[in-house]
C-alpha atoms as a PDB file:
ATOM      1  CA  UNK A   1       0.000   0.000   0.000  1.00  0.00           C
ATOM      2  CA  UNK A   2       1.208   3.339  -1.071  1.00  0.00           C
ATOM      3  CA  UNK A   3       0.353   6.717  -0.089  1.00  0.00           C
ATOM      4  CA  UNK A   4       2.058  10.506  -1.304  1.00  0.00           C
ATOM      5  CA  UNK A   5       3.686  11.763   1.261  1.00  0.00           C
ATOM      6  CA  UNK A   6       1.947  15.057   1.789  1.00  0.00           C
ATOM      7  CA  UNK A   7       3.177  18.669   0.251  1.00  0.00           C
ATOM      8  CA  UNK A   8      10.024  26.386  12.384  1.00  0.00           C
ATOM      9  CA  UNK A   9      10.321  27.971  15.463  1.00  0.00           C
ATOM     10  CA  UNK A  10      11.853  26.273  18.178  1.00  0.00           C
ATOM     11  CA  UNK A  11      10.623  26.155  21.592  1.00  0.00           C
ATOM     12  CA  UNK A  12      13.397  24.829  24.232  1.00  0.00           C
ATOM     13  CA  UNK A  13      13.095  24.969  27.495  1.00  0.00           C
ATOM     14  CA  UNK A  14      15.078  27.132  30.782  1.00  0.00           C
ATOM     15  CA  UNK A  15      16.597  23.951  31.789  1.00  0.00           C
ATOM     16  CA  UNK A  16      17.805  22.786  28.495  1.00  0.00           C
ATOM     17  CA  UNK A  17      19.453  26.220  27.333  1.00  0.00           C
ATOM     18  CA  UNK A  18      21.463  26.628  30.560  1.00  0.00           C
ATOM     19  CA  UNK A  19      22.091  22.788  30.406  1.00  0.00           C
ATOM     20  CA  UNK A  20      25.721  22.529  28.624  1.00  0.00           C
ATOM     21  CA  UNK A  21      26.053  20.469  25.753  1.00  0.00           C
ATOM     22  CA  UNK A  22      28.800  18.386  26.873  1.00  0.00           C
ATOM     23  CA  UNK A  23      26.585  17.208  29.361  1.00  0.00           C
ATOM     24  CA  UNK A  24      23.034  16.646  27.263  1.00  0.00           C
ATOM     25  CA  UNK A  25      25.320  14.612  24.793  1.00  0.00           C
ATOM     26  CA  UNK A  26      27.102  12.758  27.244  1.00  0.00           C
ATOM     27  CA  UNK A  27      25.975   8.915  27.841  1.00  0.00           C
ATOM     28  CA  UNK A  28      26.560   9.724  31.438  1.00  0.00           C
ATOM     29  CA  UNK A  29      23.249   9.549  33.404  1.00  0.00           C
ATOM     30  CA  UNK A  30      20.838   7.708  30.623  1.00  0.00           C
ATOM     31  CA  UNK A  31      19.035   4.697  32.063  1.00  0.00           C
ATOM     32  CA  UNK A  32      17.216   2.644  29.198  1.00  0.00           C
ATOM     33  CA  UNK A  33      17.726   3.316  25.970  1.00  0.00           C
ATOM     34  CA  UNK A  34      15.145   0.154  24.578  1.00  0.00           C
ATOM     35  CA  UNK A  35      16.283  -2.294  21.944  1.00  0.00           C
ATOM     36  CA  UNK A  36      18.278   0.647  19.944  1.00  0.00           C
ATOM     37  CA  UNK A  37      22.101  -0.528  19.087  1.00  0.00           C
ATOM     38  CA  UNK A  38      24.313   1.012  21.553  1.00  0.00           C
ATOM     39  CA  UNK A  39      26.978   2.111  19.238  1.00  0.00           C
ATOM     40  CA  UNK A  40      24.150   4.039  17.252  1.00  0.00           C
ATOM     41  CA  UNK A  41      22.843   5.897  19.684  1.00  0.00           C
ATOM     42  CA  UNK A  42      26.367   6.884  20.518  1.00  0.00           C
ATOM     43  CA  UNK A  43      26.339   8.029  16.869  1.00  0.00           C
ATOM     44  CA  UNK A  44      23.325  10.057  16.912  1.00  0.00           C
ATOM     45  CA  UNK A  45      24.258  11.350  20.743  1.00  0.00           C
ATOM     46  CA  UNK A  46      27.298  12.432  18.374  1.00  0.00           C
ATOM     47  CA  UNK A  47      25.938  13.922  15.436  1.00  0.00           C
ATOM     48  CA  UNK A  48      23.361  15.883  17.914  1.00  0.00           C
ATOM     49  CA  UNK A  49      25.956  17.227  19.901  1.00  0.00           C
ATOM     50  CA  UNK A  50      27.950  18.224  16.422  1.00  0.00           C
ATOM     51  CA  UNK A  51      24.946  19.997  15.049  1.00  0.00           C
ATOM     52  CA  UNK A  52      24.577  21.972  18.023  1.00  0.00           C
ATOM     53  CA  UNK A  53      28.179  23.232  18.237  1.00  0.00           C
ATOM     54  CA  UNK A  54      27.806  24.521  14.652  1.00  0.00           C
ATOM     55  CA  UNK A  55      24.597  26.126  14.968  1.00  0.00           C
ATOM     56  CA  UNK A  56      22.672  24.361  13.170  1.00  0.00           C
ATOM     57  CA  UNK A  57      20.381  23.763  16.351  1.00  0.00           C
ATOM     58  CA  UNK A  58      19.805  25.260  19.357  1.00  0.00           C
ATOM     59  CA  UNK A  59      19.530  23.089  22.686  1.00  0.00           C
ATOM     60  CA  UNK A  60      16.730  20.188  21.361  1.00  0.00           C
ATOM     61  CA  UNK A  61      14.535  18.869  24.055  1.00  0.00           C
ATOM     62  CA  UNK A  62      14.333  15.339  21.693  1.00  0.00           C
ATOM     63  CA  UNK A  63      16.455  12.989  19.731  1.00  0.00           C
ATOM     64  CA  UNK A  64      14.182  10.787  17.289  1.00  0.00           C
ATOM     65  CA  UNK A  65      16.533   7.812  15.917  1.00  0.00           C
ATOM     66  CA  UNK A  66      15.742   5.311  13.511  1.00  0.00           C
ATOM     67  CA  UNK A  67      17.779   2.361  12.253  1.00  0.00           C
ATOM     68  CA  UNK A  68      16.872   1.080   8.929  1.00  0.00           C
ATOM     69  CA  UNK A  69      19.319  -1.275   9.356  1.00  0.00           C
ATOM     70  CA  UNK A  70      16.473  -3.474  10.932  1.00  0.00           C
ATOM     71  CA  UNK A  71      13.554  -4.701   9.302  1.00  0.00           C
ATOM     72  CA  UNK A  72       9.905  -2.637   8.544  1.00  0.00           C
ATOM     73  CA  UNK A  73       8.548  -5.575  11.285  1.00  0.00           C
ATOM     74  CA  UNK A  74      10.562  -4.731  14.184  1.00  0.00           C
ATOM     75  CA  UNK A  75      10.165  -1.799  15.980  1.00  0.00           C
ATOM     76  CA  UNK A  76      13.125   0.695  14.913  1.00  0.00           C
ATOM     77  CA  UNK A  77      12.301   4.511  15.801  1.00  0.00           C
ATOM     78  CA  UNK A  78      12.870   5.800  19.532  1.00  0.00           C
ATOM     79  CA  UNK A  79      12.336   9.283  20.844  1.00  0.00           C
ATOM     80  CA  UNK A  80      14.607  10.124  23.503  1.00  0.00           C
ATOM     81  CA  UNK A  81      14.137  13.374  26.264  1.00  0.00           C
ATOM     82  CA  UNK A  82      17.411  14.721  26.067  1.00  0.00           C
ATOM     83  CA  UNK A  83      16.725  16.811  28.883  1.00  0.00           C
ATOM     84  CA  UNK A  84      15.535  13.651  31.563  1.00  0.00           C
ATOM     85  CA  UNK A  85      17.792  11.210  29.316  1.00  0.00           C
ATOM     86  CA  UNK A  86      14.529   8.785  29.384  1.00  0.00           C
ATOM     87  CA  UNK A  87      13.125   6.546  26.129  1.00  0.00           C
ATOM     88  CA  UNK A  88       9.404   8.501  25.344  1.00  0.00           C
ATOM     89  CA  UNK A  89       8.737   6.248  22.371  1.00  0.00           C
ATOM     90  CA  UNK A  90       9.680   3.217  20.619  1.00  0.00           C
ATOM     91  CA  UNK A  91       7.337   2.501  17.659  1.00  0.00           C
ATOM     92  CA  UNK A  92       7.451   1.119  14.409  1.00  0.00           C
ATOM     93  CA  UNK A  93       8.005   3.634  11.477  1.00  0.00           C
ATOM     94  CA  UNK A  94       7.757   2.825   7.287  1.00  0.00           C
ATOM     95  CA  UNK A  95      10.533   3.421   4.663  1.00  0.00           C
ATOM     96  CA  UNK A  96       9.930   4.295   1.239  1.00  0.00           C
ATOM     97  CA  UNK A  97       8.961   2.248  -1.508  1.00  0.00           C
ATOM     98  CA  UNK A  98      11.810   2.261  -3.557  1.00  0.00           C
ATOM     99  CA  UNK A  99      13.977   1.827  -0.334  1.00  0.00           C
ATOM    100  CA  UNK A 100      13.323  -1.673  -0.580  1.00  0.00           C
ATOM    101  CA  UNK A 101      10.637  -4.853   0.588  1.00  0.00           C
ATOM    102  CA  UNK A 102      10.778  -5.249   4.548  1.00  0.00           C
ATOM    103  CA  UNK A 103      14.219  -4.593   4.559  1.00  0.00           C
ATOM    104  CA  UNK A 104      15.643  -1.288   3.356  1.00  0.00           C
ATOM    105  CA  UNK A 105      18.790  -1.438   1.236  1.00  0.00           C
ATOM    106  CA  UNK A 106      18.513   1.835  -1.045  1.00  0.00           C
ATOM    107  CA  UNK A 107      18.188   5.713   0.047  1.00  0.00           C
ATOM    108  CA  UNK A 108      18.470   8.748  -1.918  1.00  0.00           C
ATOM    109  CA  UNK A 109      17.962  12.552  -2.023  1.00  0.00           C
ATOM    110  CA  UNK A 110      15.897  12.871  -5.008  1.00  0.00           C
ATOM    111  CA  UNK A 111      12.426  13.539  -5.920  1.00  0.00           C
ATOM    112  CA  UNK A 112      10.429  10.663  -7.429  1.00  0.00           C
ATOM    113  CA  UNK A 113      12.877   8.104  -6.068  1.00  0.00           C
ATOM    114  CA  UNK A 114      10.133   7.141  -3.478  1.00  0.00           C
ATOM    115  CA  UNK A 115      13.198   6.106  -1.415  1.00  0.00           C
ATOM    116  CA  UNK A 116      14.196   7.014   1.971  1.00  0.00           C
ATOM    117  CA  UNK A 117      16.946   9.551   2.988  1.00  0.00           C
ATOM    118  CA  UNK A 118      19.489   9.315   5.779  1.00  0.00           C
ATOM    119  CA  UNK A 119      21.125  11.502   8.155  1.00  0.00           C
ATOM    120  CA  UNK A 120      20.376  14.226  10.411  1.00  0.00           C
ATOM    121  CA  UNK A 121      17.310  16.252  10.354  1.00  0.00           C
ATOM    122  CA  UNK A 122      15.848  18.943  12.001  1.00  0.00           C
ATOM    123  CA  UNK A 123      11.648  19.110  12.877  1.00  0.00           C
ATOM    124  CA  UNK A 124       9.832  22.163  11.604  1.00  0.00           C
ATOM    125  CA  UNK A 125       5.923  22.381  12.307  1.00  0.00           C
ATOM    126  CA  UNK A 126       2.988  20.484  11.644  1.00  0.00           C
ATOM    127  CA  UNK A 127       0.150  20.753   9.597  1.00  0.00           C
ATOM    128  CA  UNK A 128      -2.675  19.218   8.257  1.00  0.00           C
ATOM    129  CA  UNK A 129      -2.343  17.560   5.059  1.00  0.00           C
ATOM    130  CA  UNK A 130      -2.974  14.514   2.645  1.00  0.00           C
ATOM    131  CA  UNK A 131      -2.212  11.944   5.673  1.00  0.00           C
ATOM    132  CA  UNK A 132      -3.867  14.175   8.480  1.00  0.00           C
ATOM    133  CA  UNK A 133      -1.786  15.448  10.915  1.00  0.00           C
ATOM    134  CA  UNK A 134       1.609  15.716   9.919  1.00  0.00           C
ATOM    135  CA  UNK A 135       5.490  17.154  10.577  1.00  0.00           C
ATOM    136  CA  UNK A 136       7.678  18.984   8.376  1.00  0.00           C
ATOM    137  CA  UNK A 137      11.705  18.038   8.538  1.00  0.00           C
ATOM    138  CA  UNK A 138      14.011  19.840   6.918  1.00  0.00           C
ATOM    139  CA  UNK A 139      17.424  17.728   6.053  1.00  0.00           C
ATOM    140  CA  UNK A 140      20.662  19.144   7.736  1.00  0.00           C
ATOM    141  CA  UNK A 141      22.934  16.642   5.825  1.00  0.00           C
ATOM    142  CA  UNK A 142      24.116  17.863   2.472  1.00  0.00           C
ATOM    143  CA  UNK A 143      23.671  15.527  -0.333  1.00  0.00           C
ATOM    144  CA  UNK A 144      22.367  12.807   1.717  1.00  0.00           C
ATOM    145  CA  UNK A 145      18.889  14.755   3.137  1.00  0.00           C
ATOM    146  CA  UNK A 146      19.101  18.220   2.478  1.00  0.00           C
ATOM    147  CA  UNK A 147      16.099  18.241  -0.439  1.00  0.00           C
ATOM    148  CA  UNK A 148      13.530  16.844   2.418  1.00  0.00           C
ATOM    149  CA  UNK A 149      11.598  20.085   2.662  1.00  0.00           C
ATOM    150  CA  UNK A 150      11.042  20.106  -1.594  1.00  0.00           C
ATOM    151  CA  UNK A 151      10.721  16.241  -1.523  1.00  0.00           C
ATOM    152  CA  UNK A 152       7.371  16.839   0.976  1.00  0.00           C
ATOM    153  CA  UNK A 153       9.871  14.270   3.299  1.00  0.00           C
ATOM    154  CA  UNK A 154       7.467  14.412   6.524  1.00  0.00           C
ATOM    155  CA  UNK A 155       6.283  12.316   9.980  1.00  0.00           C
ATOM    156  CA  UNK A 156       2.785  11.339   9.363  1.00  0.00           C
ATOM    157  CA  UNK A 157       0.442   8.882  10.321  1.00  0.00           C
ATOM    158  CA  UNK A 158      -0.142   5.524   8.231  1.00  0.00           C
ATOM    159  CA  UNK A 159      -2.725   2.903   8.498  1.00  0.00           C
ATOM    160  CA  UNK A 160      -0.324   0.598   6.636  1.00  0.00           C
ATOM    161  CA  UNK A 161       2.337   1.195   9.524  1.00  0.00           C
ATOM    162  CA  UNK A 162       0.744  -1.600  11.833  1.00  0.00           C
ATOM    163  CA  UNK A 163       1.587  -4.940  13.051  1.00  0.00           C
ATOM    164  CA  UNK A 164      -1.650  -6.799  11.935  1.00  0.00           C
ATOM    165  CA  UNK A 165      -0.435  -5.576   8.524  1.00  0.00           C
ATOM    166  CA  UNK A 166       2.982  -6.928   8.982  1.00  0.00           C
ATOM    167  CA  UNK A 167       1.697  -9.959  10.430  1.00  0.00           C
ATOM    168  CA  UNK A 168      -0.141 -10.287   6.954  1.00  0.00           C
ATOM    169  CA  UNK A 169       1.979  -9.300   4.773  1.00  0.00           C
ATOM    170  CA  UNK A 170       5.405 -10.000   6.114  1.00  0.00           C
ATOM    171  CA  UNK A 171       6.543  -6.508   6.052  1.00  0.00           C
ATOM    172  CA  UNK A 172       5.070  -3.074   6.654  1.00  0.00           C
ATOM    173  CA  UNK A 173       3.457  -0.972   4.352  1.00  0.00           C
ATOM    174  CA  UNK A 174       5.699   1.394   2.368  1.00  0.00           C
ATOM    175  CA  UNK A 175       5.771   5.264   2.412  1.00  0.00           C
ATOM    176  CA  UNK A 176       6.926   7.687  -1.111  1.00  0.00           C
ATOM    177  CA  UNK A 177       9.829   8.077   1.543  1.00  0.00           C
ATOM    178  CA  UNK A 178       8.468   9.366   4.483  1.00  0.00           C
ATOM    179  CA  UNK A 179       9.057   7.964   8.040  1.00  0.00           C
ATOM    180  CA  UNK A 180       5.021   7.244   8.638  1.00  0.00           C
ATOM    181  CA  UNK A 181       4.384   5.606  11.711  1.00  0.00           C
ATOM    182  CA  UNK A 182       1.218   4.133  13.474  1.00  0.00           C
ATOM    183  CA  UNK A 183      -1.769   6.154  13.156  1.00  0.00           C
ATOM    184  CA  UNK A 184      -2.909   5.869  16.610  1.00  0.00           C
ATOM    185  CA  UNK A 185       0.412   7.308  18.080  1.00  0.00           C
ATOM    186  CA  UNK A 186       1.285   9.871  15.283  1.00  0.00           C
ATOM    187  CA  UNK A 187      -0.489  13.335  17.042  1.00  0.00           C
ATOM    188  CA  UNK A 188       1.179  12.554  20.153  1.00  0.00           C
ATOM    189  CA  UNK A 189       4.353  11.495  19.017  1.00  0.00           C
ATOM    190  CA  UNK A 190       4.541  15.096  16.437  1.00  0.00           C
ATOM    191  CA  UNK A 191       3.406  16.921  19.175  1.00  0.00           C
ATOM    192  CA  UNK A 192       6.347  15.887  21.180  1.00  0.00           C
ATOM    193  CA  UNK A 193       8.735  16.268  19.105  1.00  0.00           C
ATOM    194  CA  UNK A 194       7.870  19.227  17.005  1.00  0.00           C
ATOM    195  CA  UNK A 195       9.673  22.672  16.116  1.00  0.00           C
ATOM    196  CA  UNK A 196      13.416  22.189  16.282  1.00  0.00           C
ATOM    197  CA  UNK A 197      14.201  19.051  17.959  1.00  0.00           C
ATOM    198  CA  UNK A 198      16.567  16.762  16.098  1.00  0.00           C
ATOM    199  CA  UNK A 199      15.997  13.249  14.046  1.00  0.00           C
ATOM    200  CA  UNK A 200      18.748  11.203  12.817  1.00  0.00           C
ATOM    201  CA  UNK A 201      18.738   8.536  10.143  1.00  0.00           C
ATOM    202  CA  UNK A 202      20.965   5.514  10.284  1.00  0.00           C
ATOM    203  CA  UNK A 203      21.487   2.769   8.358  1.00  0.00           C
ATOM    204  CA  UNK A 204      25.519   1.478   7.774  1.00  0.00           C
ATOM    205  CA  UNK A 205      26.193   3.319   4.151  1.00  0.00           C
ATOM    206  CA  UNK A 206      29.612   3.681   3.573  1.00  0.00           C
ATOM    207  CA  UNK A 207      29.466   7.322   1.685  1.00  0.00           C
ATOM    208  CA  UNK A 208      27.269   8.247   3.787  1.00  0.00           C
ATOM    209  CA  UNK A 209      29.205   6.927   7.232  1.00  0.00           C
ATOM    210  CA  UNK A 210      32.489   8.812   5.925  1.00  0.00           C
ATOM    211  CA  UNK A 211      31.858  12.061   4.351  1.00  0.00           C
ATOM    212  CA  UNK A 212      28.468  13.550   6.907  1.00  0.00           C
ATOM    213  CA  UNK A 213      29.832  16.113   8.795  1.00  0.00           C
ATOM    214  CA  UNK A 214      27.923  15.314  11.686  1.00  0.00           C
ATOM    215  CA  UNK A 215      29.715  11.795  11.655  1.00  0.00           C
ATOM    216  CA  UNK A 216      32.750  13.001  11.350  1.00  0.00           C
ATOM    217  CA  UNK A 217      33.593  16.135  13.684  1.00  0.00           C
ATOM    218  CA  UNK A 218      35.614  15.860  17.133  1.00  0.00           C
ATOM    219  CA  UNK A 219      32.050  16.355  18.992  1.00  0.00           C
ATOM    220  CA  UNK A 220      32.048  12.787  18.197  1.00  0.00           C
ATOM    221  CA  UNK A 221      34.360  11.669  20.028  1.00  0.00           C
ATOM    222  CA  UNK A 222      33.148   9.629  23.331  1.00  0.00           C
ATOM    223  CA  UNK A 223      33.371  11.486  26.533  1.00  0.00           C
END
């Protein structure tokens, strides 16, 4: 089942502005972090702490991560508070179409490849669109994500994103290349982690891996 994937002001709060970064990124103080791969939440702990020392973000309240390295039937998208270091979410989430069956294999930047991009992102607002309630990302890594605003790239809703239909089917539903999730948690989930918190992308692509500045900057290196 396929479904178009619908054609920022950011809100932090006292605690996490005066809260330095060294210590938001740091694994220091996290209890559970769910089923995620430790060594890629390091990387996206990295690439969030990066993005802030450049600018490109100011103090996030969330992390979103997904690893498309695991299959559409597993659950592989957590939200993390980086301000309590707690696990808010940990839901299933579709890849695009041309991405691949209930594995993904293939990502791109471009429009029309109904595939999904990688790398770090950056939430805008929602609005209500072609899938209902929906988020707006904008792509922070050049060349790998940065056409995600033109490419209508947002977090919506999906009845196709739902283990009955993986059960069924033997994989999820596919987006055009959005990350939809399950319809039943997608308000509360956008709500939460709306206007200029921070969602990284991850799946082991070598070009991708070596040349994203947000992979590859000394804020990556474990405290």
């Amino acid at each position: 089942m396929l479904l178009f994937c619908g054609v920022m002001a950011s809100q932090t709060s006292a605690r996490a502005a005066s809260e330095p970064a060294s210590e938001r990124y740091s694994r220091a103080g996290w209890g559970s972090i769910g089923a995620l791969n430790p060594e890629v939440f390091d990387l996206a702990l990295g690439a969030a702490s990066c993005a802030e020392r450049a600018g490109d973000v100011s103090a996030p309240r969330t992390l979103t991560v997904i690893d498309y390295s695991k299959p559409s039937t597993s659950k592989r998208l957590w939200v993390y508070d980086l301000e309590k270091k707690t696990l808010l979410f940990e839901e299933l989430v579709a890849h695009g179409s041309g991405s691949g069956g209930n594995l993904a294999t293939t990502f791109s930047n471009l429009d029309d490849s109904h595939q999904t991009s990688l790398g770090l992102f950056v939430t805008g607002q929602p609005y209500t669109g072609q899938n209902g309630y929906s988020l707006r990302l904008d792509g922070l890594d050049e060349g790998f994500n940065d056409r995600a605003r033109e490419r209508a790239i947002v977090i919506h809703g999906a009845p196709y994103v739902d283990e009955g239909v993986a059960r069924a089917q033997g994989r999820l539903g596919r987006s055009w290349g959005c990350p939809a999730v399950r319809a039943g948690v997608a308000r509360e989930l956008i709500d939460t982690v709306r206007g200029g918190t921070l969602l990284f992308a991850y799946y082991p692509d070598p070009a991708w891996l070596a040349s994203s500045r947000y992979l590859t900057c000394d804020a990556n290196k474990r405290r």
